[in-house]
Protein backbone atom coordinates (compact mmCIF):
# COMPACT_ATOMS: atom_id res chain seq x y z
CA UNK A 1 199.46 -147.21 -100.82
CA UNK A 2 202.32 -147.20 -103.29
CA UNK A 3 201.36 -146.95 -107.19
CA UNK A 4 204.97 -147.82 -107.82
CA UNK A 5 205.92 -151.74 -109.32
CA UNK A 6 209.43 -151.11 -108.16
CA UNK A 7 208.06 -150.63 -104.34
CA UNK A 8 205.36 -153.56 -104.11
CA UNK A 9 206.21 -157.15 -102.96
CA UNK A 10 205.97 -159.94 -105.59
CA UNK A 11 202.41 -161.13 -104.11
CA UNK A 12 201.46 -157.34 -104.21
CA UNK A 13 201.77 -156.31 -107.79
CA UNK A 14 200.41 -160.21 -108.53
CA UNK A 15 197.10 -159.11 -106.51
CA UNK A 16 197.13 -155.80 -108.52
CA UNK A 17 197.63 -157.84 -111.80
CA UNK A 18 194.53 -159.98 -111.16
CA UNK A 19 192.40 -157.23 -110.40
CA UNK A 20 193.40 -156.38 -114.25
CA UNK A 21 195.05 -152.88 -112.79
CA UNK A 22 197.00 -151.77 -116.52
CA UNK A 23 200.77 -150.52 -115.92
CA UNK A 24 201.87 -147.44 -117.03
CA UNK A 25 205.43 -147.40 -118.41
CA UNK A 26 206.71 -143.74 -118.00
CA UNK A 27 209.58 -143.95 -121.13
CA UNK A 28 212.07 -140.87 -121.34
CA UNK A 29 215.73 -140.18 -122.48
CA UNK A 30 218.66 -138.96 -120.43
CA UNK A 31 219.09 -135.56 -122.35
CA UNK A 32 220.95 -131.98 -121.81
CA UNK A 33 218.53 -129.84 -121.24
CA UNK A 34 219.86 -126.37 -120.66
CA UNK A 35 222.47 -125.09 -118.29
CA UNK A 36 219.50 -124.56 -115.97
CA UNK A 37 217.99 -128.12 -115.72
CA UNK A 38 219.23 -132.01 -115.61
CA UNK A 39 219.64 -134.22 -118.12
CA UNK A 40 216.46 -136.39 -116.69
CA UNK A 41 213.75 -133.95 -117.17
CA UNK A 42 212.46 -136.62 -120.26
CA UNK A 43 212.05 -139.10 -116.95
CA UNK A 44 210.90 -136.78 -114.34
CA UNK A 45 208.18 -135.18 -116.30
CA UNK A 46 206.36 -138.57 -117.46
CA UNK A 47 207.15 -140.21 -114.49
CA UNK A 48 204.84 -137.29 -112.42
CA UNK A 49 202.06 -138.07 -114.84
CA UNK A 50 201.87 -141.48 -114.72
CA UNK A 51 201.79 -141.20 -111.12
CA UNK A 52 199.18 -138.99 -110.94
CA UNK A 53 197.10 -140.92 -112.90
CA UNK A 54 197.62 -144.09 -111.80
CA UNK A 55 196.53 -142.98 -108.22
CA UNK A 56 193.52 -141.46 -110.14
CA UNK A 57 192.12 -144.83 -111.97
CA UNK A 58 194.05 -147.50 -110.38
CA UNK A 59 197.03 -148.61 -112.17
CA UNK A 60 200.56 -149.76 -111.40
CA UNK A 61 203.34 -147.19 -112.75
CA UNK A 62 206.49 -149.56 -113.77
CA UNK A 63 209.65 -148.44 -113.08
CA UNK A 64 210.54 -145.52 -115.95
CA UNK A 65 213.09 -145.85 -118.89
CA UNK A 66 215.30 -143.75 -118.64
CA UNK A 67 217.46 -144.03 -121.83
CA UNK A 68 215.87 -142.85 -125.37
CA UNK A 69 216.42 -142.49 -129.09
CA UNK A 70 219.39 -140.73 -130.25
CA UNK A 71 218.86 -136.61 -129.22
CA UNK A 72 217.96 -134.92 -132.48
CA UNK A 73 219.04 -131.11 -133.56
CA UNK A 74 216.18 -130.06 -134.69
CA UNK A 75 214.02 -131.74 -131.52
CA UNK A 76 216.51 -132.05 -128.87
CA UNK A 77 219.94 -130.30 -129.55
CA UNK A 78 221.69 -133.71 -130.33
CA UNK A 79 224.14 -135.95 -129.75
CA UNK A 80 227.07 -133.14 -129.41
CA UNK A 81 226.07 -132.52 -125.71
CA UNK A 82 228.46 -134.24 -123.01
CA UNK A 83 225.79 -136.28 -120.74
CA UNK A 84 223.24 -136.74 -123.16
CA UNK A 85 223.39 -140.98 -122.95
CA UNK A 86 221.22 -142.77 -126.00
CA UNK A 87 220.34 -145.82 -127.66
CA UNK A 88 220.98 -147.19 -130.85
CA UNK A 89 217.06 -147.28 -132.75
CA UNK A 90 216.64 -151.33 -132.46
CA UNK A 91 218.12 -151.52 -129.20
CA UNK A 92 215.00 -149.40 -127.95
CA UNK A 93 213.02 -151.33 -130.11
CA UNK A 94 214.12 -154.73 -128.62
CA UNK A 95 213.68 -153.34 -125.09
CA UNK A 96 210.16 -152.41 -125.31
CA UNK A 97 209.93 -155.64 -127.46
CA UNK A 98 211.16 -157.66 -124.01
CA UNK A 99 209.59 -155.75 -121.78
CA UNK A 100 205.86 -156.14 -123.26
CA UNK A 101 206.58 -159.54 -123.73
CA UNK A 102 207.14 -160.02 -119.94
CA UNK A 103 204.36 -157.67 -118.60
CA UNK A 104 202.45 -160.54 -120.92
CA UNK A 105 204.02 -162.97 -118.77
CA UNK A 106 202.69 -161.83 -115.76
CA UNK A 107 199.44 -161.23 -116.59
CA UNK A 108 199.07 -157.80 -117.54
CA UNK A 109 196.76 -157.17 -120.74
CA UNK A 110 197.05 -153.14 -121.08
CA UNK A 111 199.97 -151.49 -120.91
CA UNK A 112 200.21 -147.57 -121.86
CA UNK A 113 203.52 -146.29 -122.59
CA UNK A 114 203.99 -142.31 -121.28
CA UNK A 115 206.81 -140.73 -123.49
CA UNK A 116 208.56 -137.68 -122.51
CA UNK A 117 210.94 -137.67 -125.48
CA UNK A 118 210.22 -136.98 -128.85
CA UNK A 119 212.79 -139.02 -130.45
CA UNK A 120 211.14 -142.09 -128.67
CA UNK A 121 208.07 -142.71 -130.91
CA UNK A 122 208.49 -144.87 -134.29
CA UNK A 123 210.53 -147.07 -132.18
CA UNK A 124 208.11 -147.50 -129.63
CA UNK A 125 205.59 -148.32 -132.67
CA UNK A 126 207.97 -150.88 -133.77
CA UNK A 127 208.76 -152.72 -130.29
CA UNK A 128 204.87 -152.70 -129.77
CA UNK A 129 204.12 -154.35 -133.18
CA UNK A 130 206.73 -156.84 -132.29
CA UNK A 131 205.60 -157.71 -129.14
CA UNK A 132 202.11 -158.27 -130.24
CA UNK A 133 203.15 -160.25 -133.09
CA UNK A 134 205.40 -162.39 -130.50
CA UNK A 135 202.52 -162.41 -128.09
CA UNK A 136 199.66 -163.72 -131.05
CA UNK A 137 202.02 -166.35 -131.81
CA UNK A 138 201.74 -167.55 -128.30
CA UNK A 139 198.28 -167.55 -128.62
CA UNK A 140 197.92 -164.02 -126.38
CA UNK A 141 195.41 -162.10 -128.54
CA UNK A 142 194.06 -159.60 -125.58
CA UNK A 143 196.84 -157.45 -124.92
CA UNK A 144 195.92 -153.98 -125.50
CA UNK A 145 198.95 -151.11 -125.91
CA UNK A 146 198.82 -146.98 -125.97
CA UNK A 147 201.13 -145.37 -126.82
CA UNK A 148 200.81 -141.42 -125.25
CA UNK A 149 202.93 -138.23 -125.74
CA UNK A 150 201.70 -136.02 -123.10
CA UNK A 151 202.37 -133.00 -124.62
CA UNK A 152 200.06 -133.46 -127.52
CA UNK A 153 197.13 -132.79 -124.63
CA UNK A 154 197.91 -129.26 -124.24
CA UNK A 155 194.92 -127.02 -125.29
CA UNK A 156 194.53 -124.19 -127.04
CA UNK A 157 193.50 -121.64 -124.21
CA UNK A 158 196.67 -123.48 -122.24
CA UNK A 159 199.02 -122.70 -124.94
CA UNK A 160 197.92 -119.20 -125.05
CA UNK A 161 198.49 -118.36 -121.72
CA UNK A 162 202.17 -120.34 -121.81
CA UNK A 163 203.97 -119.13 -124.68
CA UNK A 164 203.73 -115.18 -124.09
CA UNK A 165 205.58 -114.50 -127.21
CA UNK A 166 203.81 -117.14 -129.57
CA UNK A 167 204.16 -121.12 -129.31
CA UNK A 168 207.32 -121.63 -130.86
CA UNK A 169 206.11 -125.06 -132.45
CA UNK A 170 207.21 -128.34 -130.33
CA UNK A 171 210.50 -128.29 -132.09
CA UNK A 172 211.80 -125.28 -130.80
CA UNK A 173 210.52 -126.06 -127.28
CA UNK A 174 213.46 -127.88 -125.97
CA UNK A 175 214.47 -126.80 -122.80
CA UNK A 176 212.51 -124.07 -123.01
CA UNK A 177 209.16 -122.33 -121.69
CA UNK A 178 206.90 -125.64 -121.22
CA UNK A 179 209.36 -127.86 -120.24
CA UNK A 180 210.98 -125.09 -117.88
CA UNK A 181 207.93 -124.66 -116.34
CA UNK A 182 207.15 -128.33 -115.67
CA UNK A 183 209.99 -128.48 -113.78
CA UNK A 184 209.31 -125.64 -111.98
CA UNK A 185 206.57 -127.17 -110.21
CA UNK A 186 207.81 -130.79 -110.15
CA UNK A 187 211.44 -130.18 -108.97
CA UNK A 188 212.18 -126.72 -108.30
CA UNK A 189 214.99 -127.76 -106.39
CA UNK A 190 217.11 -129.27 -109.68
CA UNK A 191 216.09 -125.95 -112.00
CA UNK A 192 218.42 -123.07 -111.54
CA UNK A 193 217.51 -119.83 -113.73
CA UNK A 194 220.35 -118.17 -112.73
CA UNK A 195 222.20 -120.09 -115.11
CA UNK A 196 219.98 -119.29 -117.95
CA UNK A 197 221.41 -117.79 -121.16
CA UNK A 198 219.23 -116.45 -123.87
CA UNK A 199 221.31 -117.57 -127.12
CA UNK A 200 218.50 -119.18 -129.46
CA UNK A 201 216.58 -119.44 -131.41
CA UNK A 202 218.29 -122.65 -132.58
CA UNK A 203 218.73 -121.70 -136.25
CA UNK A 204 217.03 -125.04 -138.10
CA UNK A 205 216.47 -125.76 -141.48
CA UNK A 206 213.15 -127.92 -142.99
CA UNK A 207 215.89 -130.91 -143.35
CA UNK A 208 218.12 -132.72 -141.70
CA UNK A 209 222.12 -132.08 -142.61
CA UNK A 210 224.68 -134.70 -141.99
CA UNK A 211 227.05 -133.34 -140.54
CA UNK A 212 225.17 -130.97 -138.79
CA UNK A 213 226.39 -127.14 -139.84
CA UNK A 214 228.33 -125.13 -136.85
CA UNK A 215 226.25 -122.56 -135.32
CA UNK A 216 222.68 -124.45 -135.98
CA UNK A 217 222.09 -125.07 -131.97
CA UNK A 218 222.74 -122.99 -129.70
CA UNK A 219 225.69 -123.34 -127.28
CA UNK A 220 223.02 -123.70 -123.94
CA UNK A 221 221.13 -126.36 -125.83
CA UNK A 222 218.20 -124.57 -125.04
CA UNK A 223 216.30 -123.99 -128.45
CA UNK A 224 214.29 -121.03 -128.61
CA UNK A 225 213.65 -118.95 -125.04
CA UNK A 226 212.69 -119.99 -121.19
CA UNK A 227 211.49 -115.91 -120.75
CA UNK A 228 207.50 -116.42 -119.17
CA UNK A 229 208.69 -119.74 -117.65
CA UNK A 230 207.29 -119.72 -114.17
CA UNK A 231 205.52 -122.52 -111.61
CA UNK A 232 202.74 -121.49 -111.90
CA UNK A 233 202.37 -122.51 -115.21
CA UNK A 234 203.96 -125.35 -114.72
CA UNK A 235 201.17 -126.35 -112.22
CA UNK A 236 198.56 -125.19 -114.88
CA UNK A 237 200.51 -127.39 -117.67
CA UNK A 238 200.84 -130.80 -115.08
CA UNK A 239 196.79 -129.94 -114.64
CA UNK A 240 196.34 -129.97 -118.08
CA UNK A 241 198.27 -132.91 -118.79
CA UNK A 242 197.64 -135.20 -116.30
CA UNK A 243 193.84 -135.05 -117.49
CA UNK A 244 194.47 -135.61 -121.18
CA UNK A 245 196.51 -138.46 -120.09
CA UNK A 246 193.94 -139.69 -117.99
CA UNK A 247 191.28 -139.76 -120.31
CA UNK A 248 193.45 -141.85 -123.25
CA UNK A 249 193.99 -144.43 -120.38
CA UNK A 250 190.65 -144.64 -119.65
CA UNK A 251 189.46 -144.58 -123.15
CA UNK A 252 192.10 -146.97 -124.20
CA UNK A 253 191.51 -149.56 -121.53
CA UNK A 254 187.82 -148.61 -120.82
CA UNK A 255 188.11 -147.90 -117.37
């Protein structure tokens, strides 16, 4: 049985609603990521999770969202990449505004959002806080919202046995030994390492610099090193993750 909105009749997902199932709303970016990975990795990866979970407490995974906040240098290698495909910050907002607003509509009183891009988050918080605001107005006071970044579930004996050289800080990991990994086991078939070039670490200052200085990110886009990537920990990491995520849903929604 699908998990998947997208693939359930009308009358399906309306059955699912009633049963007060919560939808999980995988959110990503389309992003460069490398010379050795596509530019939907921000999709793929929160898009697995959600999945994963959903199956595991019974919830419907809406169809992800692909497009994201504006890449950032020091997160994300920025906007300077051919392929990398953004939104403007209340654009994003107004979209999650909309589409809370008409989960609402249906019937659906928990929602968790599943971010796989950094850049995502304050205007997440803002399209949330609208939405609710919207949604009291109407006299909806029930609706209950998480918002998740998966990564922040990593633990401490997980990290260690990732980052063979030291974790790098999330910053620097762009492109690089987590998400590499991740992929690795999700969709080994769109990760190439042959066409992996060591030329980081991206060189970032504690601020931001408008414009940004020539040589700051490194040509690849990757941001510090893929070296230790492997599927293996990629299938540790998606083990990891997928239970941290499961547990805010659960604790969020009380399931």
């Amino acid at each position: 049985m699908t998990v998947r909105m997208a693939e359930m009749t009308w009358c399906d997902y309306a059955r699912r609603v009633d049963e007060g199932q919560p939808v999980l709303l995988p959110v990503g970016s389309i992003e460069q990521h490398g010379f050795h990975m596509p530019l939907s990795v921000d999709v793929i990866i929160p898009l697995a999770l959600a999945s994963e979970v959903a199956r595991r407490v019974g919830a419907i995974v809406a169809e992800p969202f692909a497009y994201g906040y504006k890449s950032q240098p020091r997160s994300g290698g920025g906007q300077s990449f051919r392929g990398t495909t953004s939104l403007d910050g209340a654009t994003l907002t107004a979209l999650m505004r909309d589409l809370l607003r008409e989960f609402a509509r249906h019937g659906v009183r928990r929602v968790a959002l599943i971010d796989g891009h950094f850049e995502n988050a304050m205007f997440l918080i803002e399209g949330v806080d609208l939405a609710l605001r919207d949604l009291a107005a109407q006299g909806v006071h029930d609706m209950k919202v998480a918002r998740i970044d998966y990564w922040e579930f990593i633990t401490l004996e997980a990290q260690a046995a990732t980052f063979d050289e030291g974790f790098p800080g999330w910053a620097l990991e762009h492109a690089s030994i987590m998400e590499t990994s991740m992929m690795l086991h999700l969709r080994p078939d769109l990760v190439d390492l042959s066409q992996v070039v060591e030329d980081g670490p991206a060189k970032l200052a504690l601020w931001d610099a408008y414009p940004l200085p020539d040589g700051t990110v490194p040509s690849s886009g990757v941001l510090s090193t893929t070296r230790g990537a492997t599927a293996a920990k990629g299938r540790m990491l998606f083990d990891v993750y997928t239970a941290g995520v499961e547990r805010a849903v659960r604790e969020s929604f009380a399931l």
